[in-house]
Protein backbone atom coordinates (compact mmCIF):
# COMPACT_ATOMS: atom_id res chain seq x y z
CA UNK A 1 68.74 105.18 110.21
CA UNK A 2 70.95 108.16 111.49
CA UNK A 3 70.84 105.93 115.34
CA UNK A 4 72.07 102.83 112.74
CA UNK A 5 74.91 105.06 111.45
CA UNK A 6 76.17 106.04 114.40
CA UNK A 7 75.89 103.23 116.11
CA UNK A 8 78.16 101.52 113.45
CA UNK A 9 81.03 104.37 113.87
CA UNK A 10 80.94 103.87 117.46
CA UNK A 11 81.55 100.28 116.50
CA UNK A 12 84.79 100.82 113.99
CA UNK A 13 86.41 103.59 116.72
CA UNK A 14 85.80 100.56 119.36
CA UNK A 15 87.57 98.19 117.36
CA UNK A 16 90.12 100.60 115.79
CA UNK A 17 91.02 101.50 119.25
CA UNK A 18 91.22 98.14 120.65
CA UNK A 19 93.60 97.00 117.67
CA UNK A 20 95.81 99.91 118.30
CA UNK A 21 95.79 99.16 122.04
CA UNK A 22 95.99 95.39 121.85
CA UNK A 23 98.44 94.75 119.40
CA UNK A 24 100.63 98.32 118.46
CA UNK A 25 103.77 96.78 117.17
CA UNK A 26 101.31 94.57 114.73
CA UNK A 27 99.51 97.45 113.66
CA UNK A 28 102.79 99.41 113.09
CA UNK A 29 103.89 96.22 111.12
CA UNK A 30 100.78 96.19 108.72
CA UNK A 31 100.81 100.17 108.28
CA UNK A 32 104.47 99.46 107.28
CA UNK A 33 103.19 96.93 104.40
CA UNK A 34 100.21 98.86 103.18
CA UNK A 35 102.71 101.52 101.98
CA UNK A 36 104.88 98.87 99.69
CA UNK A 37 101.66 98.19 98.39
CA UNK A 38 100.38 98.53 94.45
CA UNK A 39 97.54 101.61 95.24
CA UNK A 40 94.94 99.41 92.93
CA UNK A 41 95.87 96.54 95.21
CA UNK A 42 95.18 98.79 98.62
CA UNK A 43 92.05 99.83 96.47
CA UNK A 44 90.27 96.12 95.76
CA UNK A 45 90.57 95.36 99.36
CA UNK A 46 89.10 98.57 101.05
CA UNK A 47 86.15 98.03 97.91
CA UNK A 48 85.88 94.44 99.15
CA UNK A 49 86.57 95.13 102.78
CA UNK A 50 83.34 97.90 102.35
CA UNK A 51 81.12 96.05 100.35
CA UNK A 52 81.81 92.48 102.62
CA UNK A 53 80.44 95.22 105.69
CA UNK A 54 77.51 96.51 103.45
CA UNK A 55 76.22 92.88 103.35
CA UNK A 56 76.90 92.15 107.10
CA UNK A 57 74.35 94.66 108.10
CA UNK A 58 72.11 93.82 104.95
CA UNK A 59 71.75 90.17 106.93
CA UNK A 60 72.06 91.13 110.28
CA UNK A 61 69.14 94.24 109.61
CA UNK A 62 66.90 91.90 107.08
């Protein structure tokens, strides 16, 4: 479980990382339109975002 854990941070640095690397002015771009977004809107999407990634591993570990 705690292998599982950190196995999956590992995974969101790798891809945070490569995202930053890959494609900066994009990134800068969305940053930019998270912050003239509604908070409730930011909100359902990081819920969504979390519980789409909860599921992922549900299937991939069942």
């Amino acid at each position: 479980m705690v292998t599982d854990i950190m196995l999956a941070a590992a995974l969101v640095l790798f891809f945070e990382g490569a995202l930053y690397a890959l494609f900066p002015d994009g990134m800068k771009r969305m940053m930019a339109s998270a912050l003239t977004m509604p908070s409730h809107v930011l909100r359902i999407v990081g819920l969504a975002a979390a519980i789409l990634g909860v599921i992922f591993v549900w299937l991939i570990r069942g």
